[in-house]
Each structure stands twice: as C-alpha cells, then as structure tokens.
Protein backbone atom coordinates (compact mmCIF):
# COMPACT_ATOMS: atom_id res chain seq x y z
CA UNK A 1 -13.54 11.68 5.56
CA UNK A 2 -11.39 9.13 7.38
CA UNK A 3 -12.88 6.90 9.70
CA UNK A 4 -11.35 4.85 12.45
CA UNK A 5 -8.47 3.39 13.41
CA UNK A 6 -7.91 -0.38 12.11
CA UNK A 7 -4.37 -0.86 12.92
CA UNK A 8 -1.50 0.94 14.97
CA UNK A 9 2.28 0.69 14.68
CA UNK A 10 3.98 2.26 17.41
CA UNK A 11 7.94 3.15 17.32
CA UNK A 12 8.59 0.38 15.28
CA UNK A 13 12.37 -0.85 14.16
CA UNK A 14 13.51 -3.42 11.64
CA UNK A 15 17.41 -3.99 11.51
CA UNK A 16 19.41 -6.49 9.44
CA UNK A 17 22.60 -7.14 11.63
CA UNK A 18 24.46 -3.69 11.80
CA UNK A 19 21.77 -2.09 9.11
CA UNK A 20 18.55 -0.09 9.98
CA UNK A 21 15.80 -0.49 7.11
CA UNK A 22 13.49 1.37 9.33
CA UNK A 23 13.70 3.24 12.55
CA UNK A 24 11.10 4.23 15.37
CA UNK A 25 8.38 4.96 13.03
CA UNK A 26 4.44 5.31 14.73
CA UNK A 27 1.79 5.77 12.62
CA UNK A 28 -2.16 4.77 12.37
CA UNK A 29 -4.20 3.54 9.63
CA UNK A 30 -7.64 4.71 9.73
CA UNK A 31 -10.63 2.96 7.51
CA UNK A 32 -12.51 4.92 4.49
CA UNK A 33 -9.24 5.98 3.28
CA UNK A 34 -6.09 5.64 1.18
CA UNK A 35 -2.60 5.83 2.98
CA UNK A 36 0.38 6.23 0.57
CA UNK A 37 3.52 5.42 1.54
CA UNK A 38 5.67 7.53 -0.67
CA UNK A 39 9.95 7.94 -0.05
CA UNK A 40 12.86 7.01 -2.56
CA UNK A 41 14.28 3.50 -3.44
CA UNK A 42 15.65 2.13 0.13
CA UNK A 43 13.58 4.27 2.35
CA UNK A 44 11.90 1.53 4.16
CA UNK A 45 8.61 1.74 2.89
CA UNK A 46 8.22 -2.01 1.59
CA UNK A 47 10.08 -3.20 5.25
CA UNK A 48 7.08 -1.04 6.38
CA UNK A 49 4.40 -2.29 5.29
CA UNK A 50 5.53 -5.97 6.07
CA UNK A 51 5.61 -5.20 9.63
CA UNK A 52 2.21 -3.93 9.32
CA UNK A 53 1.34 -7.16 7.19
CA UNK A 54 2.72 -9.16 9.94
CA UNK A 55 5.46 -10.92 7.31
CA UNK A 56 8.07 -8.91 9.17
CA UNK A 57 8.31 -9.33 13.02
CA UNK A 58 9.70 -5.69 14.13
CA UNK A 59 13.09 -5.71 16.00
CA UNK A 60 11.22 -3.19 18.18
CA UNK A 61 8.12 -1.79 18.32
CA UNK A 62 4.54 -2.93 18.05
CA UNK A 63 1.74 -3.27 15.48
CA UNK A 64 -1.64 -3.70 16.97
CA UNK A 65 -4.71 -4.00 15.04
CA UNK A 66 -8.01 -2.57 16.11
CA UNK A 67 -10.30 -3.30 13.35
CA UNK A 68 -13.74 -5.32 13.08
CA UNK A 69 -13.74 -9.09 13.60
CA UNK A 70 -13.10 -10.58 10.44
CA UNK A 71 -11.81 -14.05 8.75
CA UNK A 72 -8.90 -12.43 7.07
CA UNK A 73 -7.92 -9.11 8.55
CA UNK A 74 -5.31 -8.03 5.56
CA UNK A 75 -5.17 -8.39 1.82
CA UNK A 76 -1.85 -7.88 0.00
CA UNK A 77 -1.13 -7.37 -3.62
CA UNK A 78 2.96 -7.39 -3.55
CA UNK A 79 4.99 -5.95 -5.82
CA UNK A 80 5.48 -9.11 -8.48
CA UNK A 81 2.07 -11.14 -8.06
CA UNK A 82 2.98 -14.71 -9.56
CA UNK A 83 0.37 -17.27 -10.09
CA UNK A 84 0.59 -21.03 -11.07
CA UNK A 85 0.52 -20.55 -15.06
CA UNK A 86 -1.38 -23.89 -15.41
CA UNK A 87 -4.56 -22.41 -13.67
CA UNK A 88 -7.26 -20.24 -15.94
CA UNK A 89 -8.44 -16.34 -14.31
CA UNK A 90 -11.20 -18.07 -12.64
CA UNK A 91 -9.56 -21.24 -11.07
CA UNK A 92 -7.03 -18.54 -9.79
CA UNK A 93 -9.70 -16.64 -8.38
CA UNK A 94 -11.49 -19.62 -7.12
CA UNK A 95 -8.52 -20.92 -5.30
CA UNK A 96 -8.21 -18.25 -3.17
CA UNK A 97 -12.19 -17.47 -2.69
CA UNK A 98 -12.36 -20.93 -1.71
CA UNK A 99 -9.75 -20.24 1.42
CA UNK A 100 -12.37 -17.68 2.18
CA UNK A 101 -16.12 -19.19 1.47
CA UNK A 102 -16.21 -15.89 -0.95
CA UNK A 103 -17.34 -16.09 -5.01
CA UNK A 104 -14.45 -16.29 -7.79
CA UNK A 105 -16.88 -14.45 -10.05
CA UNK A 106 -17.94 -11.47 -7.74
CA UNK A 107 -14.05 -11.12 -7.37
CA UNK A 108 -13.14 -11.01 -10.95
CA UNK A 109 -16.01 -8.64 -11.52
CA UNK A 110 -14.41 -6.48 -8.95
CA UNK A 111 -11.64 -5.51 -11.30
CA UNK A 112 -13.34 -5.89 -14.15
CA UNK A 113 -11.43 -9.36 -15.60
CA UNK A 114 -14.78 -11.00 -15.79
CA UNK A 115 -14.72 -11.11 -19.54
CA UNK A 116 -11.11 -13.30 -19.65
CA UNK A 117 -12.19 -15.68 -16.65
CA UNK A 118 -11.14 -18.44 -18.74
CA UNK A 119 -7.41 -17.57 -19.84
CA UNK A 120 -4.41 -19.27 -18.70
CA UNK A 121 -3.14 -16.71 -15.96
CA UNK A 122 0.54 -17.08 -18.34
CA UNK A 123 -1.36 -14.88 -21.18
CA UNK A 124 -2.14 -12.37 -18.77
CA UNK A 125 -0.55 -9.20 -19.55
CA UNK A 126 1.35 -7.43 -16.69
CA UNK A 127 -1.52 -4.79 -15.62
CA UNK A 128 -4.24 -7.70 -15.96
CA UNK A 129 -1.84 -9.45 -13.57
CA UNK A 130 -2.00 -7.12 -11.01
CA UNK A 131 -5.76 -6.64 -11.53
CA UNK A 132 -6.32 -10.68 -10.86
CA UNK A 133 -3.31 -9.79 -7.78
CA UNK A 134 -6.11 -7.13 -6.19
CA UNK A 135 -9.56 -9.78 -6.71
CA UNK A 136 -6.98 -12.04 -3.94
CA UNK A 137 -6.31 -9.43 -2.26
CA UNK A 138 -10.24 -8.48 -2.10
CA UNK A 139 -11.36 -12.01 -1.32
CA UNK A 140 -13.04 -12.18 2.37
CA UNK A 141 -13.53 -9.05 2.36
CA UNK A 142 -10.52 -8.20 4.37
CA UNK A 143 -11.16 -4.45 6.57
CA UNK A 144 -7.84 -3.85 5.58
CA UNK A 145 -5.80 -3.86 2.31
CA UNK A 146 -2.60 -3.20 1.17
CA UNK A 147 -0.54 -2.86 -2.27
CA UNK A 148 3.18 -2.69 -3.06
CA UNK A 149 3.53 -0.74 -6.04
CA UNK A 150 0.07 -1.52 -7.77
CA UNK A 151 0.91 0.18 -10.99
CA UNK A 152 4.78 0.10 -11.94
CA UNK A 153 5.58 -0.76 -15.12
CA UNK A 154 1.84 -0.48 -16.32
CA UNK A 155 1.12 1.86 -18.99
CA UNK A 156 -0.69 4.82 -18.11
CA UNK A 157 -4.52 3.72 -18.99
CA UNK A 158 -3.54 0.47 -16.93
CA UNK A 159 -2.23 2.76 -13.89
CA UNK A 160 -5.18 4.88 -13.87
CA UNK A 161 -7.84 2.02 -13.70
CA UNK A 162 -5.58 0.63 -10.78
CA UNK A 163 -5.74 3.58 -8.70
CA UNK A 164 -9.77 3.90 -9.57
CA UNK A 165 -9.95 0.41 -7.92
CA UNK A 166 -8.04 1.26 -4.94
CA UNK A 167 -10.24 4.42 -4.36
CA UNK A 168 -13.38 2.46 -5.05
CA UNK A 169 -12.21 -0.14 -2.14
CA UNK A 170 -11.36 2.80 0.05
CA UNK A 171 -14.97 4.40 -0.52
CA UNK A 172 -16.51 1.00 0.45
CA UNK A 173 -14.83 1.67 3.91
CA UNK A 174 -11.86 -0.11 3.51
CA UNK A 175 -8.77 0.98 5.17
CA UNK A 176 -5.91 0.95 2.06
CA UNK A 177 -2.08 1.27 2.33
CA UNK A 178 -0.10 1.90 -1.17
CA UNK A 179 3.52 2.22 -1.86
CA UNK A 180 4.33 3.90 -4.93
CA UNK A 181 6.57 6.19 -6.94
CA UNK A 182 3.51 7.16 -8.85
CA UNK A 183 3.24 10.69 -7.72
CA UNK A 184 0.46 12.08 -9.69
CA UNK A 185 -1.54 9.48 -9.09
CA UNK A 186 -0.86 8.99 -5.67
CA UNK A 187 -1.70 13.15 -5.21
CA UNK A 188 -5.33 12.61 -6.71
CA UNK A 189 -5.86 9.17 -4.98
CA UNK A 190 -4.67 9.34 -1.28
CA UNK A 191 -5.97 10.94 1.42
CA UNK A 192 -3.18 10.43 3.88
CA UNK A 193 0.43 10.58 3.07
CA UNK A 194 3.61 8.85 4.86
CA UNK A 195 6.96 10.22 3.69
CA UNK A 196 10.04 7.95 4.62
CA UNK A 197 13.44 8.42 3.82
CA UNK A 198 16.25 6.18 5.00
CA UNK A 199 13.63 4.12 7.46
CA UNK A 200 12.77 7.23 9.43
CA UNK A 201 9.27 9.21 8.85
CA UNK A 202 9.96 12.47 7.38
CA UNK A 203 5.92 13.55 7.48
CA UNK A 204 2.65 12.61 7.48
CA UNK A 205 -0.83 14.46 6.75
CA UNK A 206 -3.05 14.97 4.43
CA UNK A 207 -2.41 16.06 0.44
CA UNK A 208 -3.12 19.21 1.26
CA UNK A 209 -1.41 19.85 4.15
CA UNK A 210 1.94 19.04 2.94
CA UNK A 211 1.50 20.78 -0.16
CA UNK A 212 1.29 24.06 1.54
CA UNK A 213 4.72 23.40 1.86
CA UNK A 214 5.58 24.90 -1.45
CA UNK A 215 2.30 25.48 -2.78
CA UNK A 216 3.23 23.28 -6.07
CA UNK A 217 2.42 19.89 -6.87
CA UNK A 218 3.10 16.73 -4.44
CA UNK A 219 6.65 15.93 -6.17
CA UNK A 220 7.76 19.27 -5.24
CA UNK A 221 6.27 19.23 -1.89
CA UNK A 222 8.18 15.78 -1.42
CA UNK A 223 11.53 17.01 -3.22
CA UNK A 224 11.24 19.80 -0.39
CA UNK A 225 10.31 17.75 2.90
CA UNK A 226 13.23 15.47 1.68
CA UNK A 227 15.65 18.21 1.23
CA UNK A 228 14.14 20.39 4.75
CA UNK A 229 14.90 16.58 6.60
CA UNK A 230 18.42 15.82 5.45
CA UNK A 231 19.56 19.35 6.20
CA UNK A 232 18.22 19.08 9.75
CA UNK A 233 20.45 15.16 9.82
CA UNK A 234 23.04 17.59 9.17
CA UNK A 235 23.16 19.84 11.11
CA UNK A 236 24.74 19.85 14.47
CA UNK A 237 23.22 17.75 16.79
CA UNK A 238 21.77 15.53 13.77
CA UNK A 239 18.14 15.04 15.87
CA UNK A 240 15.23 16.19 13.92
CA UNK A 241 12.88 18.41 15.71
C-alpha cells in the first residue's frame, strides 16, 4: 500500500528555446512505493525527474516537497554513474557516507558489494557499477530516491537483483522514482506508473489499472495508451480529453 505524499510537481514545463521537453505535467510521489516513469526515447521522462531532483529549475510549474525532515531529502543513481577510478569500493562508499555521518560498510552491504570493498572502482563491471551508484544514492538515508535507468545494458541476472534492491528500499518506506525501458521488470516491480510521451503525461495509475486496458501484459497496455493518445493529438481540435 502506498503511503504519503513526499513530493508534488504541479503543471510543470521545461522548454529549451522554441522546444518543449516536457509540458504541464502534475503528479505526486507517495512513500512505500515504486513510481516508474515509463514513455519512449525523447518523452521527457529524464527532464522529469530532474525537475523533481531539483537539477532542472522548471520554466513553469512547481515542485514542492512534503516529506520528513531529513539531511539529504533525494538520492539519485543517474543513468552513467562515474567514479574517480583511483578510489577502492569502500573509499567510494566512504566518501560519500562521510558527506552524510552514515557507514561505508552498512552501504556496501546494502547491495550486496561487501565482498569486493577493496577493488579499484575501474575493475568494476557495469552492473557492480550501478550497484556501488545505488549504496550513494542510499547514504543518509534519503526519504526519497530516484534512478535513471538502473538496469540498461546489464544482463538479465544483474537487472533482476537491481530491481530486488529498488523494491527492498521501497518496502523500507522509501518513496522510489525509476525510469526505464525495462518493461517486464518494471510490471512486477512498480506500483505506480507515469506514461509520457513527447513531455506530456499520457496516464498514470496503478499496474493494474492500466492493464485493463487490453487485458495483456504492460508493453501492450503501453503500445495502446500511446497509440489511444496520439490519435486523440490528431484529431480535430488536437486537446486530449
């Protein structure tokens, strides 16, 4: 079950001169759950999730946040973590714990890279990477985190244990926001979907409640929202409903 809301964006706009990466979009993110951004390549949902990150100032629109008092309000994994290749796992992990008075070691036990604490962070492979990319993220204990594309590229063992780990800090009542092209997974993981095509939102509910769209799996259920919203752009009038 979702819990509260930790943070609220409301009609929110980011343009680029003459070109609209997303348009009047309101949304909340409530705690004890997963949110997945889902939409093709240029729909707006990185832009997105900067604004809520606060990297992006919005050309309109606000983002509010509502969530308990904490030292660091947001973690972010982006989508290409880089580290300094000199530093080991654990003086990686220690650099940022120390920003935050939290412990390198609980971190790296967090996603399980406890056992290579003292590799250089340049023979990392890319999932282990993005598993040292989610201890930062973690450290503080931040009521909110977030994750551009967690899992592409990985390998499908490496994507699953990702997506376990996001749950897990969702279940520890954690409000999460993913981005990802990772359909199945995203289906069994989320609880909340956002669908955004061309910057504007398409939909958003629950798994289940879009998929009684068409009954199938979520990448039919998306295939169909996307087609059902660029037929009603088309037609006269061009205002969704």
């Amino acid at each position: 079950m979702t819990g509260e809301t930790y943070l609220t964006a409301s009609d929110v706009t980011k343009s680029y001169g003459d070109v609209t990466a997303v348009s009047e979009v309101s949304l909340d993110i409530p705690s004890n759950a997963v949110t997945g951004f889902i939409g093709p390549n240029g729909s707006g949902k990185t832009t997105l999730l900067r604004m809520l990150l606060g990297v992006e100032r919005p050309t309109s629109g606000t983002v509010s946040y509502s969530g308990p008092d904490a030292e660091r309000q947001l973690g972010y994994l982006p989508q290409r973590p880089t580290f300094r290749p000199g530093f080991s796992v654990r003086e990686t992990a220690g650099f940022y714990a120390d920003l935050v008075d939290d412990d390198p070691d609980r971190l790296l036990e967090r996603v399980g890279l406890e056992e290579v604490a003292s590799r250089p962070v340049s023979g990392l492979s890319g999932g282990m990477t993005r598993l040292l990319g989610i201890a930062q993220a973690l450290a503080g204990d931040p009521p909110i985190v977030m994750l551009d594309e967690p899992a592409s590229g990985l390998d499908p063992a490496m994507s699953r244990l990702i997506f376990d780990i996001v749950e897990s800090i969702a279940d520890a009542g954690r409000a999460v926001v993913l981005c990802s092209h990772e359909l199945p997974l995203v289906e069994e993981t989320a609880d909340r979907l956002v669908v955004l095509e061309s910057g504007r939102l398409v939909r958003t509910g629950s798994v289940a409640s879009l998929r009684e769209q068409t009954g199938g799996p979520l990448h039919e259920t998306f295939t169909a929202l996307l087609e059902q919203d660029r037929t009603t752009i088309a037609a006269p009038g061009g205002e969704k409903p």
